[in-house]
Protein backbone atom coordinates (compact mmCIF):
# COMPACT_ATOMS: atom_id res chain seq x y z
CA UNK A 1 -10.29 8.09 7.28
CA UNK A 2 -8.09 4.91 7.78
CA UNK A 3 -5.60 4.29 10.92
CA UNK A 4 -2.33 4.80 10.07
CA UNK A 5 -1.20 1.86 12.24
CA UNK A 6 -3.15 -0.03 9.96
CA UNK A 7 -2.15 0.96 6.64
CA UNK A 8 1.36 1.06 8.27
CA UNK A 9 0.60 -3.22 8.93
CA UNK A 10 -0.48 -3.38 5.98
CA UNK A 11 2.56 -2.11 4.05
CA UNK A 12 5.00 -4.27 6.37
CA UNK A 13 2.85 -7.55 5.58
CA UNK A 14 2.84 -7.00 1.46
CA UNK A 15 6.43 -6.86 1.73
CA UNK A 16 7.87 -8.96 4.39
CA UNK A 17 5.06 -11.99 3.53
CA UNK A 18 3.06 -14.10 0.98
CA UNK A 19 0.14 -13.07 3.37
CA UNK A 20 -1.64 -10.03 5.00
CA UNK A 21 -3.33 -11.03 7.99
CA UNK A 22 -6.11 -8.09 8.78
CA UNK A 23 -8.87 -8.03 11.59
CA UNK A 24 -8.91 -11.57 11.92
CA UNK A 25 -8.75 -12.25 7.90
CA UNK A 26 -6.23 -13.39 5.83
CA UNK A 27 -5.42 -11.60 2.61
CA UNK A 28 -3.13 -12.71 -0.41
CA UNK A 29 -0.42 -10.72 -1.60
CA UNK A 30 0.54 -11.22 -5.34
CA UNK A 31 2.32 -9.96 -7.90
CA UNK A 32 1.71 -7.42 -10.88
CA UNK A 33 2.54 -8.96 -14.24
CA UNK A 34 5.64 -7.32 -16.00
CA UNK A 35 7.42 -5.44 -13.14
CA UNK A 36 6.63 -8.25 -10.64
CA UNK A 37 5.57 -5.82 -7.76
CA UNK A 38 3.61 -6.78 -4.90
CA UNK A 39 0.19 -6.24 -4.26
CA UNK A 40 -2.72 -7.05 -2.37
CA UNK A 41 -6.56 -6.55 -1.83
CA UNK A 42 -8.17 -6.24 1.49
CA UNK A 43 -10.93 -5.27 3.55
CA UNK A 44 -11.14 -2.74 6.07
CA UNK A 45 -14.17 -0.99 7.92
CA UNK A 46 -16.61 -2.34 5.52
CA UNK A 47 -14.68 -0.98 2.35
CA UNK A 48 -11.93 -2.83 -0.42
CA UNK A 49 -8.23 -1.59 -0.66
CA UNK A 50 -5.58 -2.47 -2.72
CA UNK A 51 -2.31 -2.08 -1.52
CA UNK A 52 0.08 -2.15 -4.26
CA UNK A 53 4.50 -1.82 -3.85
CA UNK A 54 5.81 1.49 -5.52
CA UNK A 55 7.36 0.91 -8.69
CA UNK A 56 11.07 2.53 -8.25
CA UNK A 57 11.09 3.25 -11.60
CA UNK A 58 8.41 6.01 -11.90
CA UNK A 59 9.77 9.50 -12.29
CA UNK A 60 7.51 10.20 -9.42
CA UNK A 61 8.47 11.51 -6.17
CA UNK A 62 7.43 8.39 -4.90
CA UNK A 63 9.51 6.24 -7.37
CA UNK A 64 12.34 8.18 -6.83
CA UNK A 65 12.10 7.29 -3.30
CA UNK A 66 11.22 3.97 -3.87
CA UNK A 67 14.75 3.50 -6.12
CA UNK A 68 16.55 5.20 -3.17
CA UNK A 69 15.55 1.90 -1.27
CA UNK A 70 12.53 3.58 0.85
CA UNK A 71 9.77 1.31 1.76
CA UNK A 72 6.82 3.09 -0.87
CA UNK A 73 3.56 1.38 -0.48
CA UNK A 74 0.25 3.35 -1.99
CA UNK A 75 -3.43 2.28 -1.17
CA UNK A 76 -6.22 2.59 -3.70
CA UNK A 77 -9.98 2.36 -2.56
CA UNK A 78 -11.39 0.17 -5.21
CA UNK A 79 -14.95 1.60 -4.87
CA UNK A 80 -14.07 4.67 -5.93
CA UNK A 81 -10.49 3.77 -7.83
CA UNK A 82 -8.35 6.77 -6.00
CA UNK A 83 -5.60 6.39 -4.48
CA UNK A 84 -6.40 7.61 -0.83
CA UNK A 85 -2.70 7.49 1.16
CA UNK A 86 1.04 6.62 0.51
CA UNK A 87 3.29 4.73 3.26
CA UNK A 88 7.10 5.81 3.29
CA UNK A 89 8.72 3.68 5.81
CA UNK A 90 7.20 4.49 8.61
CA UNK A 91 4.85 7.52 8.11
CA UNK A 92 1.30 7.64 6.33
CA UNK A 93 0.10 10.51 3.97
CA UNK A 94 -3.22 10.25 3.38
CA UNK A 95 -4.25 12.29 0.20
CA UNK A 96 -6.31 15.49 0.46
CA UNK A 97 -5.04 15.92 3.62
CA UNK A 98 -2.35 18.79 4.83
CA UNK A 99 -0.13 16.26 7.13
C-alpha cells in the first residue's frame, strides 16, 4: 500500500515541525482541540491522509505506548475514513496486514 519510509517521514515531520514537507509539497501540521495533539493532512499517490499524534491517554495498546514515551503516530485514509497503519518509533504496521 504506502512506503513505510514515507509514513515513517511523515510521523518524524508532525512531531519534530510546524510543517510536513511531502513530494515536493508542503503540508500543515495542527493541533486537535481539547488534548492539543498534532495532526496533519496530506497527499500521497493520488490519495488524502491524515496523520494524527497518539493520544497517551487511550487505554489502547497504542496509548499505553504512547504514555510510555514511544513515538505513536496513526494514519487515516480520508476517502474511506480507516485507519490504514500505525508508526511506533521506527517501525510501520500497516492494518490488515500480518507484519
Amino acid at each position: 500500500m504506502i512506503d513505510s519510509a514515507t509514513l515513517l517521514a511523515v510521523a518524524e515531520q508532525l512531531v519534530s515541525g510546524k510543517n510536513l514537507e511531502l513530494e515536493g509539497k508542503k503540508f500543515k501540521v495542527t493541533r486537535t482541540g481539547s488534548r492539543h495533539l498534532r495532526t496533519a493532512r496530506f497527499e500521497l499517490g493520488g490519495r488524502e491522509y491524515q496523520a494524527i499524534e497518539q493520544n497517551p491517554e487511550k487505554p489502547s495498546r497504542w496509548g499505553q505506548l504512547a504514555m510510555k514515551g514511544h513515538r505513536v503516530v496513526q494514519f487515516r485514509d480520508l476517502g474511506t475514513q480507516k485507519y490504514v497503519a500505525v508508526a511506533v518509533d521506527d517501525k510501520v504496521r500497516e492494518y490488515g496486514s500480518k507484519s
